[in-house]
Structure formats: C-alpha cells, structure tokens
Protein backbone atom coordinates (compact mmCIF):
# COMPACT_ATOMS: atom_id res chain seq x y z
CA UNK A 1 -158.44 6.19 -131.74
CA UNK A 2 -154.93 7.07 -131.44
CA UNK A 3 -152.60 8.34 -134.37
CA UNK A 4 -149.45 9.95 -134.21
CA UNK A 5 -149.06 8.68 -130.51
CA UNK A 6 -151.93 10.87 -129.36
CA UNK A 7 -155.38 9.56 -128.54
CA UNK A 8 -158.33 11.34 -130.61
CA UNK A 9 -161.69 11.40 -130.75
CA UNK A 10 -163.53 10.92 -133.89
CA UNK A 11 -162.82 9.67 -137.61
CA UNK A 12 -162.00 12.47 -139.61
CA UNK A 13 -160.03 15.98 -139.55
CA UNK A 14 -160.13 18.93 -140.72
CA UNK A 15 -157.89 19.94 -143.38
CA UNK A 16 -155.88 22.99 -143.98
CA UNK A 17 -157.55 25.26 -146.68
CA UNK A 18 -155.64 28.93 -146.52
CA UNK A 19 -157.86 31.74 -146.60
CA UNK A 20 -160.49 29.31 -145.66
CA UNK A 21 -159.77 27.22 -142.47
CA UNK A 22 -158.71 29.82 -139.83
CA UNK A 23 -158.88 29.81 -136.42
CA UNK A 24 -162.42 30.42 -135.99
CA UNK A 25 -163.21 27.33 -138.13
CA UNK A 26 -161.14 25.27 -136.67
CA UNK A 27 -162.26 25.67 -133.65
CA UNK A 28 -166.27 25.41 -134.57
CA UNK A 29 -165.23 22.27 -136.27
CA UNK A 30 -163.53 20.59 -133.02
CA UNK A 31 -167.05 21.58 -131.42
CA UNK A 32 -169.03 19.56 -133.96
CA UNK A 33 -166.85 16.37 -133.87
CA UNK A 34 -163.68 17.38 -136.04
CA UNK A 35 -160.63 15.26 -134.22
CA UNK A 36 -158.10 17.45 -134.91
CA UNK A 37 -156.67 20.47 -137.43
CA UNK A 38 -153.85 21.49 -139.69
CA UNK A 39 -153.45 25.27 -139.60
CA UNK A 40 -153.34 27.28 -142.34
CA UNK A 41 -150.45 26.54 -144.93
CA UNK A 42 -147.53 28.67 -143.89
CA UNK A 43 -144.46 30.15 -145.50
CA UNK A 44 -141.29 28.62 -144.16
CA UNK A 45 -139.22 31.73 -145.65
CA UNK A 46 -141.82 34.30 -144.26
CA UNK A 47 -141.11 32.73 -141.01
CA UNK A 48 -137.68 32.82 -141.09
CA UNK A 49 -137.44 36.17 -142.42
CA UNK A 50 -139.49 37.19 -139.05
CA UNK A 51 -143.55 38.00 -140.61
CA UNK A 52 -145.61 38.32 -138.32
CA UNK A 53 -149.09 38.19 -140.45
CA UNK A 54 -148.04 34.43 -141.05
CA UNK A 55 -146.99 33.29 -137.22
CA UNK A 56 -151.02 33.95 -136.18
CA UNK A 57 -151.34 30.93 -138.49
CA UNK A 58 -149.19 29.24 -135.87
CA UNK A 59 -151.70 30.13 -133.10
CA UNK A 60 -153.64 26.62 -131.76
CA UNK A 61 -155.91 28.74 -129.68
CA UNK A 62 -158.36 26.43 -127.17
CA UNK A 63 -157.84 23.20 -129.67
CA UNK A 64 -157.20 19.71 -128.28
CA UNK A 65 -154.99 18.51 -131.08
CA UNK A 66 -153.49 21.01 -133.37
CA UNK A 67 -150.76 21.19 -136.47
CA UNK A 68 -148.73 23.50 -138.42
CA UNK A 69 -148.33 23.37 -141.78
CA UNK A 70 -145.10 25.01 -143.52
CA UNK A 71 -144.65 25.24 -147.14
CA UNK A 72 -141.18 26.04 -149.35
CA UNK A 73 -138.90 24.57 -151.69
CA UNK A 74 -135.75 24.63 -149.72
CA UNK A 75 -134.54 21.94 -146.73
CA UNK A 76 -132.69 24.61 -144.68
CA UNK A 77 -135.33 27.11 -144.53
CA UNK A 78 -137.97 24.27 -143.56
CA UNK A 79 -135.86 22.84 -140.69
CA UNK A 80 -135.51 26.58 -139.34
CA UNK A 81 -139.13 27.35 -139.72
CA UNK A 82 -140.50 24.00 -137.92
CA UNK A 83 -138.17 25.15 -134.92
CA UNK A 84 -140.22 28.23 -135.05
CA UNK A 85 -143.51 26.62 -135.56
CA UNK A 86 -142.65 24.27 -132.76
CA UNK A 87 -142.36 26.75 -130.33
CA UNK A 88 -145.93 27.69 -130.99
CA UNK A 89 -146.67 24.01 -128.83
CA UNK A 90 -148.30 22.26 -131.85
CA UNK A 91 -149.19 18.35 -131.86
CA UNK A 92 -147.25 17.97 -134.95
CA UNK A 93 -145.75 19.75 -138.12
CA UNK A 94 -147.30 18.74 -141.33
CA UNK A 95 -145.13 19.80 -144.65
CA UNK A 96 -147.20 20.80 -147.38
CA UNK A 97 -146.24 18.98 -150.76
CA UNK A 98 -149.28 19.08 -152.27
CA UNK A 99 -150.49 22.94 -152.94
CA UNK A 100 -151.84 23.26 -156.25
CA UNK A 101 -152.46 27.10 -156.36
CA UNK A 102 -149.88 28.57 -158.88
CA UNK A 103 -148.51 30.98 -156.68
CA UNK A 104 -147.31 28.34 -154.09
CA UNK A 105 -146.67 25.69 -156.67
CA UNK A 106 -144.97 27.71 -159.41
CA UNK A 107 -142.03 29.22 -156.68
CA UNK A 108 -141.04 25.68 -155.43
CA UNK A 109 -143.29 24.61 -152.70
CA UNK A 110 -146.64 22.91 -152.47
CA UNK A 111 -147.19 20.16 -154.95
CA UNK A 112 -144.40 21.33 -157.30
CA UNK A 113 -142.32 19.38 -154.99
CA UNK A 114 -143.83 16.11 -156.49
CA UNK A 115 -141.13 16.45 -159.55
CA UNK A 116 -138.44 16.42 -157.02
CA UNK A 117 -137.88 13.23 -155.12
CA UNK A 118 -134.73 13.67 -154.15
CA UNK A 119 -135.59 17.29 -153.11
CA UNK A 120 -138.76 15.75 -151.01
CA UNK A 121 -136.30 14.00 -149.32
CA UNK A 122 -133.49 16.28 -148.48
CA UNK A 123 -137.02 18.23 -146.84
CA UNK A 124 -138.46 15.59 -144.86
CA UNK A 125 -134.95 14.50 -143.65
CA UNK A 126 -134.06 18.22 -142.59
CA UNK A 127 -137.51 19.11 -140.60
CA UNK A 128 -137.78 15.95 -138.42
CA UNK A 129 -134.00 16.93 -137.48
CA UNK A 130 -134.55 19.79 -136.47
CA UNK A 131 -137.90 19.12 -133.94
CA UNK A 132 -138.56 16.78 -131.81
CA UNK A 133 -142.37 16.91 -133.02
CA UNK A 134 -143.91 14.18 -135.28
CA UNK A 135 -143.83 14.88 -138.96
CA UNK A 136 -146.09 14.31 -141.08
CA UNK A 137 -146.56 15.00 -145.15
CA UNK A 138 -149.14 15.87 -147.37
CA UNK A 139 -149.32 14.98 -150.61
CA UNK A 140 -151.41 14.88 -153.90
CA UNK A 141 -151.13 11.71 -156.23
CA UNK A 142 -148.67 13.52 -158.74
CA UNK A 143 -148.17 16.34 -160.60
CA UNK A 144 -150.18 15.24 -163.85
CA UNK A 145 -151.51 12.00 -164.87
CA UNK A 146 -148.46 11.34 -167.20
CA UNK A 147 -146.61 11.94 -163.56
CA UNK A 148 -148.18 9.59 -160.43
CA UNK A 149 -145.59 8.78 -158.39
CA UNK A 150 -147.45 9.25 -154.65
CA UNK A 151 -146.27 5.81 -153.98
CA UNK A 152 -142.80 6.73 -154.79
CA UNK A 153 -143.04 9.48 -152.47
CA UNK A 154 -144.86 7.96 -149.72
CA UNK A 155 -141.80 6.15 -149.50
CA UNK A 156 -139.24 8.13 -149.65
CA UNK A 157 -140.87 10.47 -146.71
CA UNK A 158 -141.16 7.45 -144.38
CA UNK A 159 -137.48 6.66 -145.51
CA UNK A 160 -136.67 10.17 -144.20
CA UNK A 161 -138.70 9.61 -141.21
CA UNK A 162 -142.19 10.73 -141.89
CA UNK A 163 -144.51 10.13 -139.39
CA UNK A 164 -147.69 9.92 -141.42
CA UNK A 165 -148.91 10.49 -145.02
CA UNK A 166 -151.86 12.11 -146.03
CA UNK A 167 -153.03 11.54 -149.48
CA UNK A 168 -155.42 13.93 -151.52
CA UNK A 169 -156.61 11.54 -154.13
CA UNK A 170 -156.25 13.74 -157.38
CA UNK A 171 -153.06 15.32 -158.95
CA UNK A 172 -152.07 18.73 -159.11
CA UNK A 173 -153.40 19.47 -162.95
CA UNK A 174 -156.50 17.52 -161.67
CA UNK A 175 -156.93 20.25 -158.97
CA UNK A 176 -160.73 19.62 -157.07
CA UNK A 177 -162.67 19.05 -159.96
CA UNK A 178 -162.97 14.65 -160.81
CA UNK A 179 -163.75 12.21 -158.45
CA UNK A 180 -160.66 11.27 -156.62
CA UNK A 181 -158.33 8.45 -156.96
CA UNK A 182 -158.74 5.74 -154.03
CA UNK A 183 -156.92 2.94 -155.72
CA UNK A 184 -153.63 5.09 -155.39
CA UNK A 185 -154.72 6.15 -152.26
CA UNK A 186 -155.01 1.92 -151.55
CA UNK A 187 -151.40 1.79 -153.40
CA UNK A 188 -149.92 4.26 -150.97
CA UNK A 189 -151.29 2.48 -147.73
CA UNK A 190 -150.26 -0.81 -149.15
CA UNK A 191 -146.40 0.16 -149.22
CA UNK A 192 -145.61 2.06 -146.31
CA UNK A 193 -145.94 1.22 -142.84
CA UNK A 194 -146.84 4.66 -141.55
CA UNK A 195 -150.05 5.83 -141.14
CA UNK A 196 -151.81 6.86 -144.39
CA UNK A 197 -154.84 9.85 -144.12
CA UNK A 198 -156.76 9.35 -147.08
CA UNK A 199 -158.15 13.13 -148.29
CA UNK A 200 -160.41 13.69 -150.90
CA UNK A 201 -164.52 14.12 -151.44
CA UNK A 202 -165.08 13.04 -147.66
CA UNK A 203 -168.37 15.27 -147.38
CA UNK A 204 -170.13 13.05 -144.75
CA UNK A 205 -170.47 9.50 -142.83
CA UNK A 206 -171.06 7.29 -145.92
CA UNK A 207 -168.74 8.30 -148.01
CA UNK A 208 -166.29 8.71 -145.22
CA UNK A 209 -166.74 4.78 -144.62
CA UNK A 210 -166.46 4.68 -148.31
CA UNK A 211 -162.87 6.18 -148.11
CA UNK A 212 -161.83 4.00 -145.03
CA UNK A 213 -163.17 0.96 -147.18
CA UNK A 214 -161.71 1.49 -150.40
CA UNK A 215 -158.10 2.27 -149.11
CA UNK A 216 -157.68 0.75 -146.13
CA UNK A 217 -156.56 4.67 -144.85
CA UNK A 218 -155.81 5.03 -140.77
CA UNK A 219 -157.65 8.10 -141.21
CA UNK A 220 -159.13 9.96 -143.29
CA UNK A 221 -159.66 14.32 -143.51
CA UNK A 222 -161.89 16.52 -144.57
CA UNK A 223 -161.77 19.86 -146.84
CA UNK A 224 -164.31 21.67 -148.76
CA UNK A 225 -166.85 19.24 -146.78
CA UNK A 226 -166.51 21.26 -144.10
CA UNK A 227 -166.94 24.68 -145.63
CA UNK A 228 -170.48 25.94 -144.12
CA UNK A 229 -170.99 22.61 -143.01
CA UNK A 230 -168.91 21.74 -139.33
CA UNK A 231 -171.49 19.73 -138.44
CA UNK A 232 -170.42 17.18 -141.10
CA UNK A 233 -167.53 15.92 -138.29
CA UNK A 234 -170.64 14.76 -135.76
CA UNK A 235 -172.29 12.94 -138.87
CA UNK A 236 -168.84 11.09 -139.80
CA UNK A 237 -168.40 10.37 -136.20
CA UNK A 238 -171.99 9.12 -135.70
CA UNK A 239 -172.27 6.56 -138.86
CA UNK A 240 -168.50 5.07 -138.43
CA UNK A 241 -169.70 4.51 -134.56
CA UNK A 242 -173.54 3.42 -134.86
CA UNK A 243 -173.72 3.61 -138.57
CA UNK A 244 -176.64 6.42 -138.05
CA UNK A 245 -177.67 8.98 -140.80
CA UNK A 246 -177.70 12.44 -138.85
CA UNK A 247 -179.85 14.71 -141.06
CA UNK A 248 -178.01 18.43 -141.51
CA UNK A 249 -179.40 21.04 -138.14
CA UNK A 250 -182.87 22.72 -139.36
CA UNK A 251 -181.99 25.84 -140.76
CA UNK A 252 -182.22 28.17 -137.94
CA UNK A 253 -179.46 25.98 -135.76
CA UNK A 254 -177.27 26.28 -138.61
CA UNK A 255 -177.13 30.23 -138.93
CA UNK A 256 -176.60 29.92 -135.21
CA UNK A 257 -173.65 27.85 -135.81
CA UNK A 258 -172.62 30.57 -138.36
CA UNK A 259 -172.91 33.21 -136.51
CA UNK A 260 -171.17 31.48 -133.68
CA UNK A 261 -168.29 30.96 -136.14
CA UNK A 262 -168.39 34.89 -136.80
CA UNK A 263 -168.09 36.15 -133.76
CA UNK A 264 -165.21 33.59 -133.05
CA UNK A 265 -163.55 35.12 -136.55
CA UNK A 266 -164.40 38.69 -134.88
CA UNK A 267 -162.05 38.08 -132.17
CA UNK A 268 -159.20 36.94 -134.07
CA UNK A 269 -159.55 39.84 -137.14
CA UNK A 270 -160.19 43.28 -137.69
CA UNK A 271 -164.16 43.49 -138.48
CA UNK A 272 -163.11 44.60 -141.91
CA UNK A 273 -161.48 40.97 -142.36
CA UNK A 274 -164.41 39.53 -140.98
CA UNK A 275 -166.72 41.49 -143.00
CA UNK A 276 -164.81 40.55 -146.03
CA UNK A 277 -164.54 36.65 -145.46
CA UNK A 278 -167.74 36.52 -144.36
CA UNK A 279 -169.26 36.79 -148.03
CA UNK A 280 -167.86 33.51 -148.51
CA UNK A 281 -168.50 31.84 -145.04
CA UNK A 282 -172.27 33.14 -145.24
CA UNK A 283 -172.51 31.65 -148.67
CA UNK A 284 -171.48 28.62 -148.19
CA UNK A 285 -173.60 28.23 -145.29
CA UNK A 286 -176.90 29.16 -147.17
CA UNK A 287 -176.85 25.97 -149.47
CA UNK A 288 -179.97 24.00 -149.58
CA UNK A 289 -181.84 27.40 -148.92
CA UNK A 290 -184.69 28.35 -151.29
CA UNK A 291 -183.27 31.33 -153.60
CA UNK A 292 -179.87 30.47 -152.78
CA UNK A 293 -178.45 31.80 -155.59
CA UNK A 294 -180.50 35.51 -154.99
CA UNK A 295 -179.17 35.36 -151.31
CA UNK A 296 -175.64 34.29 -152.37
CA UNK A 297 -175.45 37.69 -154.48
CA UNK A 298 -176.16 39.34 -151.36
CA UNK A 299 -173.21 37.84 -149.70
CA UNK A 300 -171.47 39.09 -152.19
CA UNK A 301 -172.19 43.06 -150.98
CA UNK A 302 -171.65 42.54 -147.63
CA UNK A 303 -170.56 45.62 -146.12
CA UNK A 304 -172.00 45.57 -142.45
CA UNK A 305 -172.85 43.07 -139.56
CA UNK A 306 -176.75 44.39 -140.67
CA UNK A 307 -176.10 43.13 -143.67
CA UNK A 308 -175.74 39.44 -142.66
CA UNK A 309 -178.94 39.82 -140.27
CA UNK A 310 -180.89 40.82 -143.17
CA UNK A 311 -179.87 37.90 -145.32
CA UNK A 312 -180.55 35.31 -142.69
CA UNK A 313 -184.26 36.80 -142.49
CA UNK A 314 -184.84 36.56 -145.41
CA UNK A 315 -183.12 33.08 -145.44
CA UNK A 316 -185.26 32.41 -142.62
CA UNK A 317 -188.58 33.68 -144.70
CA UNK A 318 -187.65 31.39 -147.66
CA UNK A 319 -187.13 28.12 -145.89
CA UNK A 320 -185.31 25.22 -146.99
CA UNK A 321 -185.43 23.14 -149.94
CA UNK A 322 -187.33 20.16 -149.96
C-alpha cells in the first residue's frame, strides 16, 4: 500500500501513546505486522530550548517507516522544532492537535488547539515551510460535543498543506472511554482530498475492516490495541488480506514476545526505567490469564528482573482463560 508517497506493508499503525509507545514497542510492533510508527509526542519548546531527555523520542532506531510527533501552541516554535526533528531522518512529522491529557492540553498544545482554527492554521502553514518532510496532523473530533468541528479542521490543515489527517473518533472531554465516532470520521474523509487515518477502538482484524468500512479511511492506526498485544498488527494484516481469524500466540509465545520487548526497553533505559515501566507492560500483557487480577498486583511491586520471572511462572502455572 503506499501513503504519504512511501510504499508500506500492512493495514494499520501504530500510534503514538507517550510514556507508553517507546522505542522498544515500536519496534516489537513493526516485527508483528505494524506498518509504520509515530514516536512519542514531543515538546516543540523543549526542543528548541536544547532537552535532551525529549530528542531520544526523535530516535527511529532499526524501523522501516518512522515519524515524529511535536506538540505546542505556537507556529514559530513548531517550524523550528520540525527542522530539528527532521534532522533525526524521519519519514514524516506528524503535529499533535489532539492530546487530551491536561497538562499538554491546558498550556496550548494537543487538542486545545481544536478552539483555535485560525491558530491550527498559522501551525500547519509554518511546519511544512520549514521541512521538506510530509506533514501530517492528528486530530480528535472536537473539543466537546457542543464543539465538533474535525471537518472544519481537516480542512483548514490540507488548506495549509497537510499531507494527511488522522482522526481519533471521540472528542477531547470524551477522552477513551465511549465508542468512537465513525460517521465524523466518514465526514472528514468525505471533504478533503488528503489521506484520512481513521484512529479509534481498532483492537484487531474485524473491527479494523469495520473502521475501513464505515469511513471510507486510507488507513487506519492503532493505540491501546496494541498495549501487551503487538501481535494484533499480524491479525489486522491477515483478515484485511485473506479475511483469516488469527487466534492470540498460546501463552508461553506471548511472555516471549514480552520479554523480547524488555530486553529491547533495557537497551534504550536505565534498568530502573525499565523496571518501573515494566509494571505496566507486564500487566497488560497478562490479560486473559487465570488470576489476572492477583498477578496484576504483583506487577505492581516490581522491583527486580526476578520479580517478572516469578510472575510469569506462576502465570505459566495458572494457564489461560477459557
């Protein structure tokens, strides 16, 4: 498939979730079918102001197809932070508009930007100036319900020169909790001529035809889906291609795949990061586990790498849910 003048493999990608999606994951995900990532989200004034804790979310590493994402509220510091970004060699920058954590969106960037249109533009306008990359924006479909406007802002981003759109199909006060919203998802794809991503409750290959169905979306990506699950790529790749059901790995291939995703994290981070995000990554990868919830706790005290090998015993001991 090709998007963004690049040719791909696979239907879906992996979306940026900070504190979540890091280089590790990304990277596990491209092995299990993901066709490309957006890094971490990325402050354009941290950049500027010469952090260097936020340019290793620049880093591509060993992936095929690779974007940054930058967040802030003002045009000038955006253009100067995608010339920084861009010498990192991404595929593309991707400007984050639709953040709904309060300390993004409550200091001007993220989805906060949706009450701005004018400002949306000024930013759009001012970082595909100033690289020579593809741009493309995420958004959310507005800031509340008494506020959808992602078709208003779909087109003033391709007005600006946007190169794509993705869409996460719930506003910001919605945040991850309904169902999401494909028929604004639909309205967006029906009045630009850009690509449209469609984002939102992709969690494998049905529901990921679902999305390309319902909207009509070029592509779509995938979030939380894809926490403790990589695999879920393969299984959107293999139904949109044969229309096969893949069943999830047995349980022992997945802790493989988590620990393979662990040591990958332990080469990028200090083991007391790794230690530390792995109480999450382990968790996540222990659903449909018998005594789950008792094994989740666990996670919880991680404090050692002996610590994770005694929890997959015992995951191992309990067996899966049937």
């Amino acid at each position: 498939m090709k998007i963004l003048n690049r040719e791909i493999k696979g239907y879906a990608a992996l979306a940026p979730m900070a504190g979540v999606a890091d280089r590790a994951m990304r990277e596990i995900c491209e092995k299990y079918g993901a066709a490309y990532a957006v890094g971490e989200l990325t402050s354009a004034k941290a950049l500027t102001l010469g952090d260097k804790k936020s340019t290793v979310f620049l880093e591509r590493g060993n992936l095929s197809c690779f974007a940054n994402q930058l967040f802030g509220g003002e045009a000038e510091t955006m253009a100067a932070a995608a010339k920084i970004a861009e010498s990192f060699n991404p595929d593309f920058i991707d400007i984050n508009m639709g953040c709904p954590a309060p300390k993004v969106a409550n200091n001007g960037g993220g989805s906060s930007l949706l009450r701005d249109p004018a400002l949306v533009g000024k930013i759009v306008r001012a970082v595909k100036d100033a690289t020579t990359l593809p741009v493309t924006v995420k958004i959310r479909t507005g800031w509340d319900n008494d506020s959808i406007n992602a078709v208003e802002i779909a087109k003033i981003c391709e007005a600006n020169g946007a190169d794509a759109i993705t869409v996460h199909g719930r506003t910001r006060a919605q945040m991850y909790a309904p169902p999401v919203n494909v028929d604004i998802i639909k309205s967006v794809k029906d009045s630009v001529k850009i690509p449209v991503i469609a984002n939102g409750d992709v969690v494998d290959g049905i529901s990921a035809k679902a999305m390309y169905e319902a909207t009509g979306c070029d592509f779509v990506m995938v979030g939380r889906g894809a926490m403790g699950t990589p695999w879920v790529f393969d299984k959107i790749n293999a139904y949109m291609e044969k229309g096969v059901i893949l069943p999830d790995p047995p349980l022992e291939k997945r802790l493989q795949i988590m620990m393979e995703q662990l040591n990958l994290m332990k080469r990028y981070k200090s083991e007391r990061t790794v230690l530390l995000e792995a109480r999450k990554h382990v968790a996540w990868y222990l659903k449909g586990v018998r005594n789950a919830a008792k094994l989740r706790r666990m996670c919880g005290e991680i404090t050692c790498l002996s610590d994770i090998e005694i929890i997959c015993e015992k995951a191992l001991e309990s067996g899966e849910d049937m």
